[in-house]
N, C-alpha and C. Protein backbone atom coordinates (compact mmCIF):
# COMPACT_ATOMS: atom_id res chain seq x y z
N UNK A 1 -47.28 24.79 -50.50
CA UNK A 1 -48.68 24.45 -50.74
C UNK A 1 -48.91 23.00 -50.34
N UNK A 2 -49.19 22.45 -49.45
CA UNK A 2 -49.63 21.33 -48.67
C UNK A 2 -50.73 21.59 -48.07
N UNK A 3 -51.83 21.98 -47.84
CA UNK A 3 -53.09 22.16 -47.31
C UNK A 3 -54.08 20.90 -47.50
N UNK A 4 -54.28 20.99 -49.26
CA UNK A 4 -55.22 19.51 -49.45
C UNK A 4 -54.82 18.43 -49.06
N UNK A 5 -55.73 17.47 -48.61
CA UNK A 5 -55.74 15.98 -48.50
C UNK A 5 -54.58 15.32 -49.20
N UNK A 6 -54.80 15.82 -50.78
CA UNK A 6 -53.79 14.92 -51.55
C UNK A 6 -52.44 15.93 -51.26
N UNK A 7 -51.58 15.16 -52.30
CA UNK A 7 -50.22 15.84 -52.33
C UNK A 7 -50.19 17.12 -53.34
N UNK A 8 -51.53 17.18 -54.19
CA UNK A 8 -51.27 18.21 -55.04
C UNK A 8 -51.91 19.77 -54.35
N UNK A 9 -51.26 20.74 -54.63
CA UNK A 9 -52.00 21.95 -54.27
C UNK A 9 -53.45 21.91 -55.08
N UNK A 10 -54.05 22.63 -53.84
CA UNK A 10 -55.73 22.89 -54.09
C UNK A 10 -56.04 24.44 -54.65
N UNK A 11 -56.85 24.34 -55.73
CA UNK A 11 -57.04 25.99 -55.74
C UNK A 11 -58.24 26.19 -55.95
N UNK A 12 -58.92 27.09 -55.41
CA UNK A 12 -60.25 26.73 -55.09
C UNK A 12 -60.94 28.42 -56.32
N UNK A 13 -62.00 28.18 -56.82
CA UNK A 13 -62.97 29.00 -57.41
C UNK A 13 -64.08 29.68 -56.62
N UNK A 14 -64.66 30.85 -56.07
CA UNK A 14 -64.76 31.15 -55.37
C UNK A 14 -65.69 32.59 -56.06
N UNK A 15 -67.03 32.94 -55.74
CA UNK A 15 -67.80 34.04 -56.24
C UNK A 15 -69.01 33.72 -55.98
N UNK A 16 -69.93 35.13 -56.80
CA UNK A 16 -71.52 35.14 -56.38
C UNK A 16 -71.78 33.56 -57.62
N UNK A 17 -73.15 33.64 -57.38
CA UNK A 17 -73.86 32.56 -58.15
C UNK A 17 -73.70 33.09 -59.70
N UNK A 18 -73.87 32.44 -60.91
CA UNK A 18 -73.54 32.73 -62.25
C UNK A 18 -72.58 33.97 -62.49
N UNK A 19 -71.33 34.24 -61.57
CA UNK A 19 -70.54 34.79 -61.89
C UNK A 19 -68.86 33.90 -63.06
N UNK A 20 -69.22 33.01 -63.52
CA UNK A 20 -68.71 31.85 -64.38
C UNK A 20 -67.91 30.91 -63.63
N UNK A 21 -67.70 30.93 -62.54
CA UNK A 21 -66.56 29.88 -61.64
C UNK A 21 -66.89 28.78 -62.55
N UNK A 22 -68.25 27.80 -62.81
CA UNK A 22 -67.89 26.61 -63.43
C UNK A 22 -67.41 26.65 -64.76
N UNK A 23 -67.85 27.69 -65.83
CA UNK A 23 -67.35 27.95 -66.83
C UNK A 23 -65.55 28.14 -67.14
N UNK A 24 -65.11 28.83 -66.31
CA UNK A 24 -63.55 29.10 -65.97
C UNK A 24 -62.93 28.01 -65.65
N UNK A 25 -63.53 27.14 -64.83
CA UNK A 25 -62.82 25.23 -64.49
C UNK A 25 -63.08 24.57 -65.55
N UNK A 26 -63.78 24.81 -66.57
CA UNK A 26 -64.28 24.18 -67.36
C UNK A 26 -62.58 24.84 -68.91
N UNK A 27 -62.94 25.89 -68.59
CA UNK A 27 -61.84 26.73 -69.47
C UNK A 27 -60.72 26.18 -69.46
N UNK A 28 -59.91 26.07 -67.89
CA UNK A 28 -58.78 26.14 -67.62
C UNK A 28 -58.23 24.38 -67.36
N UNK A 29 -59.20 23.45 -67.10
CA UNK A 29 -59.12 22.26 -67.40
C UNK A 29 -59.08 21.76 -68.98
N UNK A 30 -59.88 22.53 -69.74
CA UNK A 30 -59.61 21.97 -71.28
C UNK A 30 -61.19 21.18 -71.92
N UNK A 31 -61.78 20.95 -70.54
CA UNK A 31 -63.19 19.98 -70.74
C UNK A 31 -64.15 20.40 -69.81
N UNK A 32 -65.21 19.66 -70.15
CA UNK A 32 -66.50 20.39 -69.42
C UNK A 32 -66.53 19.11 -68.49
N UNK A 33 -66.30 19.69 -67.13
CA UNK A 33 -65.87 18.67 -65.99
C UNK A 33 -67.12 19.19 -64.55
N UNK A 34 -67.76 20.60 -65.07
CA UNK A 34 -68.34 21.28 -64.04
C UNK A 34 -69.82 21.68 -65.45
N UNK A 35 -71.06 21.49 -64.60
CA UNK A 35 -72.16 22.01 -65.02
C UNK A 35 -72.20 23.68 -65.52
N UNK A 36 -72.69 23.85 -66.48
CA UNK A 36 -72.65 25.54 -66.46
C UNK A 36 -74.43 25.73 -67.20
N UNK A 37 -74.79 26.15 -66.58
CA UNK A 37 -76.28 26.98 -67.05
C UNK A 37 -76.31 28.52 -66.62
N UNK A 38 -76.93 28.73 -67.15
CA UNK A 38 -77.85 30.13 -66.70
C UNK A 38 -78.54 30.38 -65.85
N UNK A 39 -79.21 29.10 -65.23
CA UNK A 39 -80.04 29.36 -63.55
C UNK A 39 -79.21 29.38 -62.57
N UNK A 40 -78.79 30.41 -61.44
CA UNK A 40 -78.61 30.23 -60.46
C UNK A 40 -78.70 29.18 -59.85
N UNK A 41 -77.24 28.67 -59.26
CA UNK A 41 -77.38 27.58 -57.99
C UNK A 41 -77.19 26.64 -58.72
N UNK A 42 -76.86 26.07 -60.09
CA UNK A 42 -76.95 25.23 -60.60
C UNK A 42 -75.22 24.14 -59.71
N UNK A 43 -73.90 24.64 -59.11
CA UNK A 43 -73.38 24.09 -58.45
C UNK A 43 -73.84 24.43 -57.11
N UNK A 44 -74.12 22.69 -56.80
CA UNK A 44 -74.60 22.32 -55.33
C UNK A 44 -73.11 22.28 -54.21
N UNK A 45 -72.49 21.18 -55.03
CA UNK A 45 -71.09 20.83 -53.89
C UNK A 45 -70.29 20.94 -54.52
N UNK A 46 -68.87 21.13 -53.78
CA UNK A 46 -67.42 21.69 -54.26
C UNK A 46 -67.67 20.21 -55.36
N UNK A 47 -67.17 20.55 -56.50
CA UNK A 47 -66.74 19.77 -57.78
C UNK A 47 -65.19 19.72 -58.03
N UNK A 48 -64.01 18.51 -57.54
CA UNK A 48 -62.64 18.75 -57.31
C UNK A 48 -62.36 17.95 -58.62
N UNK A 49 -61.12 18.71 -59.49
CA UNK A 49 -60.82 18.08 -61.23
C UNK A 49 -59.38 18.46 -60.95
N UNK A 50 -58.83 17.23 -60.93
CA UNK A 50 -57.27 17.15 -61.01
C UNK A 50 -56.41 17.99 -62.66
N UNK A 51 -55.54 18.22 -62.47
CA UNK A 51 -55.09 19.36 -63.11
C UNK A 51 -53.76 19.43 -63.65
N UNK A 52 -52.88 19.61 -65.04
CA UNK A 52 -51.55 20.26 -64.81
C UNK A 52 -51.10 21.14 -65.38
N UNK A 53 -50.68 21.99 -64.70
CA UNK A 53 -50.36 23.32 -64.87
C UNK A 53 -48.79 23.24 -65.84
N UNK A 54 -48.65 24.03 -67.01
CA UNK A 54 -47.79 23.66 -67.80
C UNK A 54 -46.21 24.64 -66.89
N UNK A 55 -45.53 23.69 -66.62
CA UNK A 55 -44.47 24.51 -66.02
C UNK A 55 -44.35 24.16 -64.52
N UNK A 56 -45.20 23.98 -63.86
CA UNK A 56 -45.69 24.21 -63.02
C UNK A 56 -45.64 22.11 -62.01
N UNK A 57 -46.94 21.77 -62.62
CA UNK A 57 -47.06 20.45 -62.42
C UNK A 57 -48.64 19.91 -61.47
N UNK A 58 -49.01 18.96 -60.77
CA UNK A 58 -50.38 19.01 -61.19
C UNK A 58 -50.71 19.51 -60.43
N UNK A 59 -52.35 19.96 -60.32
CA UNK A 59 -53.13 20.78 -59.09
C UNK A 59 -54.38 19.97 -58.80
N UNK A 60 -54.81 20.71 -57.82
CA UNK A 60 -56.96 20.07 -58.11
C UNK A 60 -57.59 21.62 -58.37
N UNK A 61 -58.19 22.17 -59.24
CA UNK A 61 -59.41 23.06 -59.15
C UNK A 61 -60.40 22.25 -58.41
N UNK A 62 -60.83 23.24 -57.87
CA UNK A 62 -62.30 23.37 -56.74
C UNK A 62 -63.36 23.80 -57.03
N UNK A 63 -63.87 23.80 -57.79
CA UNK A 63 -65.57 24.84 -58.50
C UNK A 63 -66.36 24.71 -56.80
N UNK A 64 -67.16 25.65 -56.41
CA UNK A 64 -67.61 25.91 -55.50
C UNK A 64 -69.08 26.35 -55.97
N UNK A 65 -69.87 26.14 -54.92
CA UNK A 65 -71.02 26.81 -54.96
C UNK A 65 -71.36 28.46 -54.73
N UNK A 66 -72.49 29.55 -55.43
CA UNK A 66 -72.51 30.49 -55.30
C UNK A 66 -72.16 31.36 -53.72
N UNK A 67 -71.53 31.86 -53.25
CA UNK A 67 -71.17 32.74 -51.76
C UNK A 67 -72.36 33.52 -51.49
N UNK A 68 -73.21 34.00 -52.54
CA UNK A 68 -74.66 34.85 -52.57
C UNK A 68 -75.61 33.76 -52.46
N UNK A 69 -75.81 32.35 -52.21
CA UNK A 69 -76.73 31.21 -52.24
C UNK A 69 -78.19 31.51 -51.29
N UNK A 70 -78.75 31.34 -51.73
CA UNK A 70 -79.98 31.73 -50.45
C UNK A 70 -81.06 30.54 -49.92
N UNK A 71 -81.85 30.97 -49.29
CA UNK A 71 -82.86 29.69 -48.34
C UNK A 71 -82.42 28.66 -47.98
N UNK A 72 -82.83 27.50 -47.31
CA UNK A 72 -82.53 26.71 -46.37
C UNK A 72 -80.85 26.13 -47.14
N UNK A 73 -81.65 25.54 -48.28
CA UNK A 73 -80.40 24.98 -49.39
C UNK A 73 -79.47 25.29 -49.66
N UNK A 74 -79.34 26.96 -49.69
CA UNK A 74 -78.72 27.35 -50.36
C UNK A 74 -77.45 27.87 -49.33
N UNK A 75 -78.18 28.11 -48.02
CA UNK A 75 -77.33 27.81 -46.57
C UNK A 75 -76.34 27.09 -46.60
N UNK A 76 -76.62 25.81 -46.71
CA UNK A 76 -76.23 24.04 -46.58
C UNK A 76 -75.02 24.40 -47.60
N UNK A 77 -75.47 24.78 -49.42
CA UNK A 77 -73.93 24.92 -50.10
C UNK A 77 -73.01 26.20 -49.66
N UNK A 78 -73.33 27.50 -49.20
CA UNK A 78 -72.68 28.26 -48.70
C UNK A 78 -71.48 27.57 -48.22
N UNK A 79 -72.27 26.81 -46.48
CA UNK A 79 -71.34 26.33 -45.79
C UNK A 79 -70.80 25.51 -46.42
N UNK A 80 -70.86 24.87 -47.02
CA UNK A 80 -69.79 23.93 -47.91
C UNK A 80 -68.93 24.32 -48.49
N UNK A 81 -69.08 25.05 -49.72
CA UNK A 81 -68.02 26.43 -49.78
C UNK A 81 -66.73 26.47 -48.77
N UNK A 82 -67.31 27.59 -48.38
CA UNK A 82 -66.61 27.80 -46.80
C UNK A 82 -65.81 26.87 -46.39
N UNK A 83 -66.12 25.57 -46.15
CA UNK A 83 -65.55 24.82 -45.71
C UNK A 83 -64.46 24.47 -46.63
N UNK A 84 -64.60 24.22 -47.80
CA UNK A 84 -63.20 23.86 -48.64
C UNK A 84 -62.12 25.01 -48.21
N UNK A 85 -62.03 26.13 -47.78
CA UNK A 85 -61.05 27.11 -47.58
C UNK A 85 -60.19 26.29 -46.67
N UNK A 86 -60.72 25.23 -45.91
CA UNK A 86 -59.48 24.86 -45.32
C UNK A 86 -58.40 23.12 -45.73
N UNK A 87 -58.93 23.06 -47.10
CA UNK A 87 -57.96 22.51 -47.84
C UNK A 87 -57.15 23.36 -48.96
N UNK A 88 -57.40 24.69 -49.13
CA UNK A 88 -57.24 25.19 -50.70
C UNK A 88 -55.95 25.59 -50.46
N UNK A 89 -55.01 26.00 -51.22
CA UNK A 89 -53.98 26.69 -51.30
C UNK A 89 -53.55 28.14 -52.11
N UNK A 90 -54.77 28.18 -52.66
CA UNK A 90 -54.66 29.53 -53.76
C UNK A 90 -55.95 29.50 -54.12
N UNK A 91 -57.02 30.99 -54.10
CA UNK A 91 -58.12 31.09 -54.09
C UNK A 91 -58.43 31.90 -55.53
N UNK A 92 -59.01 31.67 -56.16
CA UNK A 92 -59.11 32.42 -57.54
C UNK A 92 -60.97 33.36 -56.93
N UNK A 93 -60.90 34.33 -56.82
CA UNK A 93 -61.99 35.24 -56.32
C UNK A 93 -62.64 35.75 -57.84
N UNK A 94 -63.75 35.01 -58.25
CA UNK A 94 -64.43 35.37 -59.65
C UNK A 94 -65.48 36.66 -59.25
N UNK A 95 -65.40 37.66 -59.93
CA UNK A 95 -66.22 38.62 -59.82
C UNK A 95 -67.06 39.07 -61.29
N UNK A 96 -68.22 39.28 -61.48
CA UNK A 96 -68.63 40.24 -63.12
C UNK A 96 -69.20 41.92 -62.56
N UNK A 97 -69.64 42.00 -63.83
CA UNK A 97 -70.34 43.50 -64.20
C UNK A 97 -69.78 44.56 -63.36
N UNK A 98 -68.64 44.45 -62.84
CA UNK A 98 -68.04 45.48 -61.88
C UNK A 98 -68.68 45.34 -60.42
N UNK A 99 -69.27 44.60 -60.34
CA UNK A 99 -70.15 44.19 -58.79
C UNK A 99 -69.07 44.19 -57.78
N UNK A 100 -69.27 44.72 -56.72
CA UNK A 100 -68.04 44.38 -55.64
C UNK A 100 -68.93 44.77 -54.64
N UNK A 101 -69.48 43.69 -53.13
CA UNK A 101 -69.72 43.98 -52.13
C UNK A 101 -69.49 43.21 -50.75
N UNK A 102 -70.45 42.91 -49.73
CA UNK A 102 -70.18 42.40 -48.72
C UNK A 102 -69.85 40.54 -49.02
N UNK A 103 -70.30 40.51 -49.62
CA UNK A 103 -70.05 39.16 -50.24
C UNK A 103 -68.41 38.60 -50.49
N UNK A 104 -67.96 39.37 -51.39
CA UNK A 104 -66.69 39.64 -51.59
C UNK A 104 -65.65 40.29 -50.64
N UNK A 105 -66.03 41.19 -49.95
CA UNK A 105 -65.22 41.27 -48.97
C UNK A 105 -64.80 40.73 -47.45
N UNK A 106 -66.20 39.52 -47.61
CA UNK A 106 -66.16 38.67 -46.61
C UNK A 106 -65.43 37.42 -47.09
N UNK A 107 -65.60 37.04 -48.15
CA UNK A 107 -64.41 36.08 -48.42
C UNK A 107 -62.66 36.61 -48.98
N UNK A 108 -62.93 38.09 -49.20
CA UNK A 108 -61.17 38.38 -48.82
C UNK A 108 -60.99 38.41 -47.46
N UNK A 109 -61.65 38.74 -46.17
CA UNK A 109 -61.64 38.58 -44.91
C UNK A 109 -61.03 37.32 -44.47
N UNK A 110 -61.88 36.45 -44.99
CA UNK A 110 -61.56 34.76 -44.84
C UNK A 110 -60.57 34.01 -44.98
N UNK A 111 -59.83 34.83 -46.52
CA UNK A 111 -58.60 34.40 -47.15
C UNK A 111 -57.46 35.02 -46.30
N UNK A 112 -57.70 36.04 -45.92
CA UNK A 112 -56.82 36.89 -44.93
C UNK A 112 -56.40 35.56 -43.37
N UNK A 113 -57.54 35.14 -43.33
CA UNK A 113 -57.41 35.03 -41.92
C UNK A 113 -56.90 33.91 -41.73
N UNK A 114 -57.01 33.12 -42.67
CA UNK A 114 -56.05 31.65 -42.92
C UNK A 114 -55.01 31.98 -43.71
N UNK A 115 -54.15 33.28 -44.05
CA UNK A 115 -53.09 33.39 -44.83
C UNK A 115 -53.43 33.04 -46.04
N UNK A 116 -54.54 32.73 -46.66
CA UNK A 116 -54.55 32.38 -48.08
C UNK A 116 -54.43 32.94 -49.08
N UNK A 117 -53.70 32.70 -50.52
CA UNK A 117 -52.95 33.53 -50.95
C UNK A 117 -54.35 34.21 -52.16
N UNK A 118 -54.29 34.48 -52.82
CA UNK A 118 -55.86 35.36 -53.62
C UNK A 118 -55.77 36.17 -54.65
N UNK A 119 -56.10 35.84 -56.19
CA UNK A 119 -56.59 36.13 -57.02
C UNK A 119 -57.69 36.84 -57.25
N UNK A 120 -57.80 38.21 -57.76
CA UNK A 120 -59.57 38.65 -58.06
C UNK A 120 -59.33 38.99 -59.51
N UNK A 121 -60.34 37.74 -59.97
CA UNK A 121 -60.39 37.56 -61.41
C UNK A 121 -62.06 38.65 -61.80
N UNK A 122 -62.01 39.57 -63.02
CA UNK A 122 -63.10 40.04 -63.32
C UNK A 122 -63.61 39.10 -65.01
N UNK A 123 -64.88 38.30 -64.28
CA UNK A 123 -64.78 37.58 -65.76
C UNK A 123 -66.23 37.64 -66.26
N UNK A 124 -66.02 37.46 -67.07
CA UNK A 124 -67.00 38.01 -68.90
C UNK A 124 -67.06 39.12 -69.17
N UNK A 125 -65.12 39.41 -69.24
CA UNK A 125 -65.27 40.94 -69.78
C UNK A 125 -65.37 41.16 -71.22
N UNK A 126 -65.97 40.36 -71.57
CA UNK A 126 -66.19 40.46 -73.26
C UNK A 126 -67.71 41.16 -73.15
N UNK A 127 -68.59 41.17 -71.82
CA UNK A 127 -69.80 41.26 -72.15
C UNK A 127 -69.49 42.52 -71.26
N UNK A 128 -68.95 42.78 -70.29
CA UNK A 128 -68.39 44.17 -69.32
C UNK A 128 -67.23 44.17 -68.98
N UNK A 129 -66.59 44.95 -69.74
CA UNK A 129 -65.13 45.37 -68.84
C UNK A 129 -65.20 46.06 -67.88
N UNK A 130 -64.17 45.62 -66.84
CA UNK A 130 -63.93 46.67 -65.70
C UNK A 130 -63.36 47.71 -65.81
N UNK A 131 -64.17 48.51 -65.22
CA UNK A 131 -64.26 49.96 -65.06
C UNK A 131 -63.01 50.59 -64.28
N UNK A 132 -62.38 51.68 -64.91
CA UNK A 132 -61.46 51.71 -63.88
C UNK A 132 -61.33 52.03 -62.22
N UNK A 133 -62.75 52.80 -62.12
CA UNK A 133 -63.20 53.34 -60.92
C UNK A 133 -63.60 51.28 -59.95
N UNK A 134 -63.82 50.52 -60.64
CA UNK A 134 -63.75 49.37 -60.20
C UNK A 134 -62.61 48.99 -59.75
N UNK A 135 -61.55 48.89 -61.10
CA UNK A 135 -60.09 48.28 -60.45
C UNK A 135 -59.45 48.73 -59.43
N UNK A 136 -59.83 50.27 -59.16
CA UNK A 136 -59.09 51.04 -58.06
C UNK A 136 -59.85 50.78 -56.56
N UNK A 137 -61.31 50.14 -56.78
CA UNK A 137 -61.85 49.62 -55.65
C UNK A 137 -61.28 48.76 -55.04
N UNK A 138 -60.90 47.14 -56.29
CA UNK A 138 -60.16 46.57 -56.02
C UNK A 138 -58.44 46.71 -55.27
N UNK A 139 -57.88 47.28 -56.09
CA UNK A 139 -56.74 48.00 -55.50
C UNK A 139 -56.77 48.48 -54.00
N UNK A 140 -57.77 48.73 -53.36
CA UNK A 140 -57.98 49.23 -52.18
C UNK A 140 -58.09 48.54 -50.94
N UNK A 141 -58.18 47.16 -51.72
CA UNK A 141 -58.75 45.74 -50.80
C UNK A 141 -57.59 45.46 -50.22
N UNK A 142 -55.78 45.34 -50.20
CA UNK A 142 -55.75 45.31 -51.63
C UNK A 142 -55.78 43.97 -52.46
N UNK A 143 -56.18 43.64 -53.55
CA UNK A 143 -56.12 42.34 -53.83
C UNK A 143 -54.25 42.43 -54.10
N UNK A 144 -53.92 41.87 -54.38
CA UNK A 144 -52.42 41.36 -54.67
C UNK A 144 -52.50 41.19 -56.43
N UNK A 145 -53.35 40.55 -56.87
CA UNK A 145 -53.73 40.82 -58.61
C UNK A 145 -54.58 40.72 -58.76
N UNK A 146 -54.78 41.34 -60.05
CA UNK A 146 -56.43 41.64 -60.88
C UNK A 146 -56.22 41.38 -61.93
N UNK A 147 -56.80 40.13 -62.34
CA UNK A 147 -57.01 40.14 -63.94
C UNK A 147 -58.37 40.31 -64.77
N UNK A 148 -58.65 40.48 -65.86
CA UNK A 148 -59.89 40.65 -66.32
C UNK A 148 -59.40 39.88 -67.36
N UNK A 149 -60.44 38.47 -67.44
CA UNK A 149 -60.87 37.26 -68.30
C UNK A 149 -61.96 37.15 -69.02
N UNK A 150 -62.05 36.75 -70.25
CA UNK A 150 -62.66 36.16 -71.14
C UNK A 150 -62.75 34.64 -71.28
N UNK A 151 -63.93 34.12 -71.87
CA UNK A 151 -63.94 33.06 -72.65
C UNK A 151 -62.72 32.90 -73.82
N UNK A 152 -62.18 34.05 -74.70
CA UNK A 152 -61.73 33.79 -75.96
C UNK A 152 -60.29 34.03 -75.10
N UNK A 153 -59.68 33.77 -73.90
CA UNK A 153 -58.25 33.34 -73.50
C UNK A 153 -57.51 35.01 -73.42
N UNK A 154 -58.88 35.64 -73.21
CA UNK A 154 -57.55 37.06 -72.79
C UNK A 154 -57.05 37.83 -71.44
N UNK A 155 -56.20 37.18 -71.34
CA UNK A 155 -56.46 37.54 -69.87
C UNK A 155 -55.30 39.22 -69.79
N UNK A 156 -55.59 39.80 -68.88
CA UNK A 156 -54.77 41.07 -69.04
C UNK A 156 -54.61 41.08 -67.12
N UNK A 157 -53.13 41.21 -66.74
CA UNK A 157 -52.51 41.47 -65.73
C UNK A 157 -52.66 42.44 -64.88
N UNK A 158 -53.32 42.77 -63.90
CA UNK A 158 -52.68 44.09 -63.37
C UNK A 158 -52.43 44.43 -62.43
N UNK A 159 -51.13 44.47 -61.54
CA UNK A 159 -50.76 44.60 -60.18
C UNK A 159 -50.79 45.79 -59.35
């Protein structure tokens, strides 16, 4: 993992708009380092929060802007987005409500095509769990893992 600028691996957050990416950096850092509301679009530009992984040692999370972003603006953060894929080293793919479409399969396309390695996280399954007719969608991609996350730290494995 040498991709980012710095010496630490990059791992980048990655989904539609209010699918929780800033909430989850916010989780997995320990502090609220990334904006989180309820309006759409509320992250404009990649937001980078140095990191250490217990075992492991340090990282940067990447909070990204929505991949579903729309009008002139929302263009402008897309491509920005996008563009961090070519510092990241490990892509965490946030998905909810069992949603899975062109959106998502254009950024497993992406991750594919630079070798990047890829996570598809299903998160606020406290408010919807994934369905199994979902996970087997997933499975089909194929993602490499699927976890389904909560706020209250539950994460459940499934390869």
């Amino acid at each position: 993992m040498s991709k980012g600028r710095e010496s630490k691996p990059h791992i980048g957050i990655y989904g539609r708009r209010n699918s929780g990416k800033s909430s989850l950096i916010n989780c997995l850092a320990g502090q609220d380092i990334a904006i989180v509301s309820e309006q759409a679009g509320t992250t404009t530009d990649p937001v980078k929060k140095s990191f250490e992984i217990t075992d492991f040692g340090p990282v940067i999370l990447v909070d990204t802007a929505g991949i579903d972003d729309s009008g002139d603006l929302g263009s402008k953060r897309v491509d920005r987005t996008l563009r961090t894929l070519e510092i990241i080293d490990l892509a965490l793919l946030i998905v909810t409500g069992n949603l899975w479409g062109e959106y998502e399969d254009d950024l497993i396309s992406r991750f594919r095509n630079q070798d990047l390695p890829f996570i598809v996280i299903h998160n606020k399954s406290d408010l919807q769990k994934p369905t199994s007719r979902f996970v087997e969608k997933v499975k089909e991609k194929p993602a490499p893992f699927f976890l389904s996350f909560q706020q209250q730290i539950n994460v459940t494995l499934r390869s």
